[in-house]
Protein backbone atom coordinates (compact mmCIF):
# COMPACT_ATOMS: atom_id res chain seq x y z
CA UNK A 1 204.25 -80.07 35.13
CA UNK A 2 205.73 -78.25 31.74
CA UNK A 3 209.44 -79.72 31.12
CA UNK A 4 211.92 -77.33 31.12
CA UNK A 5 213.55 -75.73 27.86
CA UNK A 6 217.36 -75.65 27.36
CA UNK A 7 218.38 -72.37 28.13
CA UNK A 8 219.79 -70.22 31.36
CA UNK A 9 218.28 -66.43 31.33
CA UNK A 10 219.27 -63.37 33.17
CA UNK A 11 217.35 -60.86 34.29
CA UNK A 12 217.27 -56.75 34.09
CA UNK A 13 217.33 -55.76 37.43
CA UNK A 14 216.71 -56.66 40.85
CA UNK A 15 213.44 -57.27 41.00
CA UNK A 16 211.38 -59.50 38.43
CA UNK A 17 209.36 -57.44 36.39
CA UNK A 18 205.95 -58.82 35.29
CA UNK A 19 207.02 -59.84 32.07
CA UNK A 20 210.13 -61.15 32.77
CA UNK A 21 207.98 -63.10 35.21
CA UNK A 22 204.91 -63.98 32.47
CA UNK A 23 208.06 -64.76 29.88
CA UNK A 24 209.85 -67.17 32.29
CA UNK A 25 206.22 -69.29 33.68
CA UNK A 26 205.43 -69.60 30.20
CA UNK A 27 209.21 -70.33 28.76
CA UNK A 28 209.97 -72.73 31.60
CA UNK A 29 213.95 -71.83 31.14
CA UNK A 30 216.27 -74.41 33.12
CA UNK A 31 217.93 -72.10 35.31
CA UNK A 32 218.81 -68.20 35.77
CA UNK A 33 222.33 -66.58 35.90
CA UNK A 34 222.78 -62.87 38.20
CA UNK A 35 225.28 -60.41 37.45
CA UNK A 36 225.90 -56.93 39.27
CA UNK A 37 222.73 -55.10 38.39
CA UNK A 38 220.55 -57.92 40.22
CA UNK A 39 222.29 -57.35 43.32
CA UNK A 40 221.09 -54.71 45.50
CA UNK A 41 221.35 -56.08 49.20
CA UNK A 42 221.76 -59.90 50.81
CA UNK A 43 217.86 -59.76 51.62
CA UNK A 44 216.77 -58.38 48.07
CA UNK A 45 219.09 -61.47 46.31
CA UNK A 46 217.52 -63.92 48.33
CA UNK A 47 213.88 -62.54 47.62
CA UNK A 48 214.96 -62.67 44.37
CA UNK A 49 215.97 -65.98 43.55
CA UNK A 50 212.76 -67.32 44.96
CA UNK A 51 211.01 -65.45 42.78
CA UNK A 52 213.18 -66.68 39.85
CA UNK A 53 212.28 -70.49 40.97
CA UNK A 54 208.82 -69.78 41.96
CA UNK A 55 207.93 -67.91 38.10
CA UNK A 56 208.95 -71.56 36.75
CA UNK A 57 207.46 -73.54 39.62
CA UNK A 58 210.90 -75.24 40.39
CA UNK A 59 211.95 -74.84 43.71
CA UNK A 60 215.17 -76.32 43.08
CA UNK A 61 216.10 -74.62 39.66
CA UNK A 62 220.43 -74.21 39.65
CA UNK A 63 220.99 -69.88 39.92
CA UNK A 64 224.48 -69.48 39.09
CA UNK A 65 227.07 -66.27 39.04
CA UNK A 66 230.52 -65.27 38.22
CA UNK A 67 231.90 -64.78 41.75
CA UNK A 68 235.62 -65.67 40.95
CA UNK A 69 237.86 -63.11 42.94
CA UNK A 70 239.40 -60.49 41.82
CA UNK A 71 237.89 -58.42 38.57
CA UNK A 72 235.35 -60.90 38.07
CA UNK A 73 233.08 -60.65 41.04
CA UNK A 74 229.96 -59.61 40.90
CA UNK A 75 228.92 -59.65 44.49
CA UNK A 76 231.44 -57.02 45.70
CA UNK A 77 231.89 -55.23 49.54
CA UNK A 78 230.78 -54.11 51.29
CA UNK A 79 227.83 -57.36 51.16
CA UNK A 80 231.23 -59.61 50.78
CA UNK A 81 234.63 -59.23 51.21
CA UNK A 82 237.23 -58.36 47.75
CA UNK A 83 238.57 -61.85 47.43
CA UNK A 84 241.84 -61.89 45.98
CA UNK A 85 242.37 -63.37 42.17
CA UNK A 86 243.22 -66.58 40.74
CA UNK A 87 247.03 -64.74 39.66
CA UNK A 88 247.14 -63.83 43.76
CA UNK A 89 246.12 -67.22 44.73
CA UNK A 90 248.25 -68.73 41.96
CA UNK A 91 251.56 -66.72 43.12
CA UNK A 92 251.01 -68.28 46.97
CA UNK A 93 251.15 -71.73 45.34
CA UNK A 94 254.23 -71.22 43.36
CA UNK A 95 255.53 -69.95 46.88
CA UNK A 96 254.23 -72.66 48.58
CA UNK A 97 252.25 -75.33 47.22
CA UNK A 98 250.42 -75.91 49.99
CA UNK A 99 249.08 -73.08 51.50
CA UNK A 100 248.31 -72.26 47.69
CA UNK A 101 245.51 -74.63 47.63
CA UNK A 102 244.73 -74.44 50.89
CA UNK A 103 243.98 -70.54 49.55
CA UNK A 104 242.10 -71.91 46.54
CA UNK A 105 239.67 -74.67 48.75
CA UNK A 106 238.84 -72.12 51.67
CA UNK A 107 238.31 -69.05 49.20
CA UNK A 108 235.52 -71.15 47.22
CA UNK A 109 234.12 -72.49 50.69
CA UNK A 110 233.97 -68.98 51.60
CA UNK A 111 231.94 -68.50 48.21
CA UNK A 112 229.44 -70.81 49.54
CA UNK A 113 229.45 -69.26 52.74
CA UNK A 114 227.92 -65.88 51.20
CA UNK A 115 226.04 -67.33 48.38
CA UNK A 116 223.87 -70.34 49.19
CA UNK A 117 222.15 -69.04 52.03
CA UNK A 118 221.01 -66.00 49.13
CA UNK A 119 219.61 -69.12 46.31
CA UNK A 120 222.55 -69.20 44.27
CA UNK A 121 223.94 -72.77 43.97
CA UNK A 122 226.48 -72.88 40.92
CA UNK A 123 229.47 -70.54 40.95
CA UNK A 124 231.01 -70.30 37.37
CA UNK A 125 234.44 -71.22 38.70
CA UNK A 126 237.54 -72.14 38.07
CA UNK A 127 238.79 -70.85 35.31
CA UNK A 128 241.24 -73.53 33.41
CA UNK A 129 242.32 -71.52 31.07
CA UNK A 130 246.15 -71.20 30.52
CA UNK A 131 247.57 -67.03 29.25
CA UNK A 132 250.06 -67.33 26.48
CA UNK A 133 252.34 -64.52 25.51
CA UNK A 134 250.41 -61.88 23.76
CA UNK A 135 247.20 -63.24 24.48
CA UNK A 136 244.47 -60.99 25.22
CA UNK A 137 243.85 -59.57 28.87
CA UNK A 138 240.51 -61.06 28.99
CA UNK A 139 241.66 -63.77 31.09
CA UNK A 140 245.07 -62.22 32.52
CA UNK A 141 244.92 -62.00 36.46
CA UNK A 142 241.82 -63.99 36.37
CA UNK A 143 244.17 -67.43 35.46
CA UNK A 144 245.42 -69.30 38.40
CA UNK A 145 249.12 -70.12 36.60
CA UNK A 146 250.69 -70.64 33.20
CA UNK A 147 251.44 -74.23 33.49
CA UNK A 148 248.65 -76.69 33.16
CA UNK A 149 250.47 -78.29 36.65
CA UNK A 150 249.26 -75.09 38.47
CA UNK A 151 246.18 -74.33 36.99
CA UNK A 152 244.91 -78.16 37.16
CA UNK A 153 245.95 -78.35 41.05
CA UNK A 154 244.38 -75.17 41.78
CA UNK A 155 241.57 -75.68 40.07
CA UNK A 156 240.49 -79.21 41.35
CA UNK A 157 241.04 -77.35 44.92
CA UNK A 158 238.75 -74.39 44.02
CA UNK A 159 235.93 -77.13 42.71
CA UNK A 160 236.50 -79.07 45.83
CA UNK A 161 235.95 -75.83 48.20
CA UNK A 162 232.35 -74.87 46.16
CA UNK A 163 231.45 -78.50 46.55
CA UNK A 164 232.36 -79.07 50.08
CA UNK A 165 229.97 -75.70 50.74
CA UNK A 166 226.86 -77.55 48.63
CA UNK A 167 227.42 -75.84 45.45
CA UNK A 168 228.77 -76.71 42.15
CA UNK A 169 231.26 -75.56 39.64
CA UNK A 170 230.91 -74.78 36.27
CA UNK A 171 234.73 -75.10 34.48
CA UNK A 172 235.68 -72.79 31.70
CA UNK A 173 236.46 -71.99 29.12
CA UNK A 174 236.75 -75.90 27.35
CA UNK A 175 238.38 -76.88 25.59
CA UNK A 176 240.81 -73.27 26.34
CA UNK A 177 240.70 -69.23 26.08
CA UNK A 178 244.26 -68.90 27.52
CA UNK A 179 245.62 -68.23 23.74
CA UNK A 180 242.61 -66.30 22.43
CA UNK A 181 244.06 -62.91 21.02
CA UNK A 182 241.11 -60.78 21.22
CA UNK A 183 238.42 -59.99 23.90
CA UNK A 184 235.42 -62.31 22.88
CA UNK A 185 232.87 -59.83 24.30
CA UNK A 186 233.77 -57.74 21.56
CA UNK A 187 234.62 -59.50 18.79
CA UNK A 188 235.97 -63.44 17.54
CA UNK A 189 239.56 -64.73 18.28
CA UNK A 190 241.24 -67.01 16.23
CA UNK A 191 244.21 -68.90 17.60
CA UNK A 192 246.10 -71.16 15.17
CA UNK A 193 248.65 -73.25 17.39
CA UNK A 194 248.62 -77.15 16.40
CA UNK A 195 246.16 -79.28 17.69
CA UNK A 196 249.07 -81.50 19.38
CA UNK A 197 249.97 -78.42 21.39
CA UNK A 198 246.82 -77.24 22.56
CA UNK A 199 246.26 -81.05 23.62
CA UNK A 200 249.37 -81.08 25.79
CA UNK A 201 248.84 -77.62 27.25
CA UNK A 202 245.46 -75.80 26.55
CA UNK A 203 243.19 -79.27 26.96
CA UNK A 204 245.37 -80.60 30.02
CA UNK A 205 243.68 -79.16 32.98
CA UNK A 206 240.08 -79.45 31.34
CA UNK A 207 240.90 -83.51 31.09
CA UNK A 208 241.90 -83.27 34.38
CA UNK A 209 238.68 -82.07 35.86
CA UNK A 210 236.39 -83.66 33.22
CA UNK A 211 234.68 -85.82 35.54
CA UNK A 212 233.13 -81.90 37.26
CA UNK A 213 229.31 -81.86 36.41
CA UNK A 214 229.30 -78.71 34.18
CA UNK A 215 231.57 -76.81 32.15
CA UNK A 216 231.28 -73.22 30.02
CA UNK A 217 232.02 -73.18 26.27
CA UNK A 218 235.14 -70.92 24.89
CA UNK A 219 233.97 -68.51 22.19
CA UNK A 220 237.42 -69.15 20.09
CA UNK A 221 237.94 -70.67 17.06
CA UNK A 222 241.08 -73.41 16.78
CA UNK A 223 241.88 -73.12 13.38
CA UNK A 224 243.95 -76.42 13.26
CA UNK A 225 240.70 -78.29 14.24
CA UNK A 226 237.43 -76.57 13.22
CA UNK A 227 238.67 -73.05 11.25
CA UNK A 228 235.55 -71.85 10.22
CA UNK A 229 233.58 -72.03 13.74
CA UNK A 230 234.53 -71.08 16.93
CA UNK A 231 234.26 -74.08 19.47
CA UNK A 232 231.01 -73.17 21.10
CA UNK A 233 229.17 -73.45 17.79
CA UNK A 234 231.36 -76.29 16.03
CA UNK A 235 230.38 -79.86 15.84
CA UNK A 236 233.76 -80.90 15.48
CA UNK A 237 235.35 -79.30 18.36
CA UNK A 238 232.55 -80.62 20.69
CA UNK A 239 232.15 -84.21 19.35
CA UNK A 240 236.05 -84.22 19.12
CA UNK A 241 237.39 -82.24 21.47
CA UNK A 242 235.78 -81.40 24.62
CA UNK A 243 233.68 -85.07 24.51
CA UNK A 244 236.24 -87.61 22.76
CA UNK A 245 240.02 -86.66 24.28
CA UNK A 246 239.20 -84.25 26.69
CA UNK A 247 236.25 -86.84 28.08
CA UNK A 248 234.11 -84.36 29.47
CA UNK A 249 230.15 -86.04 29.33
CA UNK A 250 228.84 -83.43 31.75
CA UNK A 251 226.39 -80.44 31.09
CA UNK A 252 227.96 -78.26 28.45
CA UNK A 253 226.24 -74.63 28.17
CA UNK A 254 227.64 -72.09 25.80
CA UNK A 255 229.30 -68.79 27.02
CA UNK A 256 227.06 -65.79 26.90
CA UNK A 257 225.19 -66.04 23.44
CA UNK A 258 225.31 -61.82 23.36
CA UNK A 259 228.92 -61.66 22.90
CA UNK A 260 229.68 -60.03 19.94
CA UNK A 261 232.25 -63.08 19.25
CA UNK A 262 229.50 -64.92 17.64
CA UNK A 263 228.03 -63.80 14.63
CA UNK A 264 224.33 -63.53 13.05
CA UNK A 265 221.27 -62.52 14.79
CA UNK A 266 220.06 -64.18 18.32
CA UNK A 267 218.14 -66.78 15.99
CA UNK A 268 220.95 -67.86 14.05
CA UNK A 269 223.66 -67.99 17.33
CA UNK A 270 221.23 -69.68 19.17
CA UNK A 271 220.55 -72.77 16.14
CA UNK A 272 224.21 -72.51 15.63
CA UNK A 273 224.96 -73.57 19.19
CA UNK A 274 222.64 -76.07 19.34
CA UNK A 275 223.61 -77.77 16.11
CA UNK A 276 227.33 -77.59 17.92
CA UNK A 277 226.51 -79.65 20.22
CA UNK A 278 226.01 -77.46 23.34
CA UNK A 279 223.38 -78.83 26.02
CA UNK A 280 222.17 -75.22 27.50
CA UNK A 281 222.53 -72.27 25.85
CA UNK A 282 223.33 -68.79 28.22
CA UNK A 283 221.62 -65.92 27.84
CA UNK A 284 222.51 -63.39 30.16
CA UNK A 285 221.77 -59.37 29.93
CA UNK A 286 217.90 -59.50 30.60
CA UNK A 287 217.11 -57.98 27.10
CA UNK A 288 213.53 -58.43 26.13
CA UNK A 289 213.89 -58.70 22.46
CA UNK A 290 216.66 -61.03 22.75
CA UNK A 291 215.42 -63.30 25.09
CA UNK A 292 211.97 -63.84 22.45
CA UNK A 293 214.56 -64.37 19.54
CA UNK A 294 216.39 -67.21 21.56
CA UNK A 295 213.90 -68.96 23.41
CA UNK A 296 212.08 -69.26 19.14
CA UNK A 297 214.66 -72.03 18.63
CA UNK A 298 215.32 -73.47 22.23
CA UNK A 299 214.14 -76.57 22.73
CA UNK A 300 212.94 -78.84 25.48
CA UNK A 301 215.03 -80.15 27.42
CA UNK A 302 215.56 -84.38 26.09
CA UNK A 303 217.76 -86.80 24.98
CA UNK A 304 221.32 -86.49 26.54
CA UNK A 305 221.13 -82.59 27.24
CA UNK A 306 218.30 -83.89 29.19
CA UNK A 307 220.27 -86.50 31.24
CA UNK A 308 223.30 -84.40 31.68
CA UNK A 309 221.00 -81.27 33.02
CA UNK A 310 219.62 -84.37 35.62
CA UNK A 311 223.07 -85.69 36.72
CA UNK A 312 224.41 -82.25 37.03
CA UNK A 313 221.26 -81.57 39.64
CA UNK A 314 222.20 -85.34 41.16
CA UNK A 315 225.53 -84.12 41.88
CA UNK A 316 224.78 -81.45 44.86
CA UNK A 317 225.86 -82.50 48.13
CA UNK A 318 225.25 -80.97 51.48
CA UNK A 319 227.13 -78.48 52.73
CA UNK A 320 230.16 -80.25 55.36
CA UNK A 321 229.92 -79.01 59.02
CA UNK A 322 233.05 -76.41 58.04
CA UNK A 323 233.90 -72.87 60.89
CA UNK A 324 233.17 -69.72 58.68
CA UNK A 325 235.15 -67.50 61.52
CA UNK A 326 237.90 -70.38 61.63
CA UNK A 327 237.68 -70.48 57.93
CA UNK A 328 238.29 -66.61 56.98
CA UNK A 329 240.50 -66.24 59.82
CA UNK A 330 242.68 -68.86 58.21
CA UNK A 331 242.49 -67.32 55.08
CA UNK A 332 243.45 -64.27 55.97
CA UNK A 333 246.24 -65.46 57.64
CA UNK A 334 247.32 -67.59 54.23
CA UNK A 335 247.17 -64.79 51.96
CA UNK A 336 248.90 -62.28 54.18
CA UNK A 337 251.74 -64.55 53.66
CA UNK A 338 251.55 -64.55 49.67
């Protein structure tokens, strides 16, 4: 069997096409990412993801998706309920501490609920980041708090919940996108406060949860510590930062390599984050052309991208023997209380 290369694909639509299909068995990417226009129905999902695995012969390849609550949910109702948003689930905890990450474990265990039976094991939750004032809207309602206290607590409870269901998180944005100033879809923020400040706030609740088996690159450059690369492509942040002080040694992908925060052409972004530092590059709109341009510089999968990619797939755990009725019941009854 062909090893696998170091790179997570979307797709176009919701069904494989045979390209996409030829590209992927021949490509052998690591795993495959879904966003709203591969979801269709619960039955057309779950045909899809096996025929993501079964185009690279992996029947355990990680699918992943951005099913946070909120804005940023891309299965939405009526297949699932609206969950509420890290800001909603953030506001019961500064009410009440408790039932604020009770929220936080039973809405990612509800995640699970709808999403593994489908394929998809890896929700790209929590977000760590931490807003500052003026920052960009990019994160906004999506951020649990604005004090590393409650985004750490609620975050470690929202990891917990997607683990307890038998899937895995994927933190982000290390080393910290709370600050950026600009929406890094469209173009690059730069945010200049000191390194010793973005240690005691922006880094806190990724050191916290560094021990969590995968995290998602920030496309912002910290000009006190790299200024001439944001942190997804710079050596210096990576090597420094997110593996030195913050102590994460888990599988480090970069944030969507199409995001117009990066500069270059899909070659050059996807050498630059490899010479960073990143494990798995993300690739994630589907687009033909693209796809050829990154996969050109994507390697195999070796080294200690290769044993991170093999602890993060050691790391699933069954599902626990948790009540989905008792479970949204109780939620329900939590958040009506927020």
């Amino acid at each position: 069997m062909s090893e696998s290369k170091a790179v997570i694909f979307g797709c176009s639509g919701p069904q494989l096409s045979v390209e996409e299909r030829a590209f992927f068995a021949e490509h052998r990417p690591w795993g495959f990412i879904l966003f709203g226009r591969n979801i269709v129905s619960l039955e057309q999902v779950t045909e899809l993801c096996a025929d993501l695995r079964e185009s690279i012969s992996r029947a355990d390849a990680p699918i992943l998706i951005d099913q946070e609550g909120g804005r940023v949910q891309r299965f939405k109702p009526p297949l699932v309920p609206q969950y509420p948003s890290g800001a909603e689930l953030g506001a019961l905890y500064l009410a009440n501490p408790e039932a604020g990450l009770r929220a936080a474990w039973i809405m990612s265990r509800l995640h699970a609920f709808d999403l593994l039976p489908l394929g998809i094991t890896v929700d790209c939750l929590p977000v760590l980041d931490i807003p500052a004032p003026g920052s960009h809207e990019v994160i906004g309602s999506r951020a649990y708090g604005f004090t590393p206290e409650v985004v750490t607590a609620m975050g470690a409870a929202a990891s917990a919940g997607l683990k307890a269901g038998g899937m895995l998180p994927v933190i982000k944005h290390i080393p910290g996108h709370g600050r950026a100033g600009a929406d890094t879809h469209h173009e690059l923020p730069r945010v200049d406060a000191a390194r010793a400040e973005l240690s005691a706030r922006d880094f806190a609740p990724f050191k916290a949860l560094a021990g969590e088996a995968m995290a998602m690159s920030a496309h912002v450059v910290f000009t006190d510590i790299d200024p001439d690369h944001p942190a997804t492509t710079s050596r210096k942040v990576i090597d420094e930062v997110i593996r030195d002080e913050i102590g994460f040694d888990g599988l480090l992908m970069s944030d969507d390599v199409s995001m117009n925060a990066l500069s270059g052409d899909f070659v050059a972004r996807a050498g630059a984050i490899f010479a960073g530092g990143c494990d798995v590059i993300l690739h994630c709109n589907g687009v033909p052309a693209e796809m050829e341009a990154v996969i050109s510089v994507t390697p195999v999968l070796s080294g200690e991208a290769l044993r991170r990619t093999q602890a993060a797939m050691a790391a699933f755990r069954p599902a626990d023997d948790s009540n989905e009725a008792a479970l949204r019941d109780e939620f329900e009854v939590l958040m009506a209380t927020s």
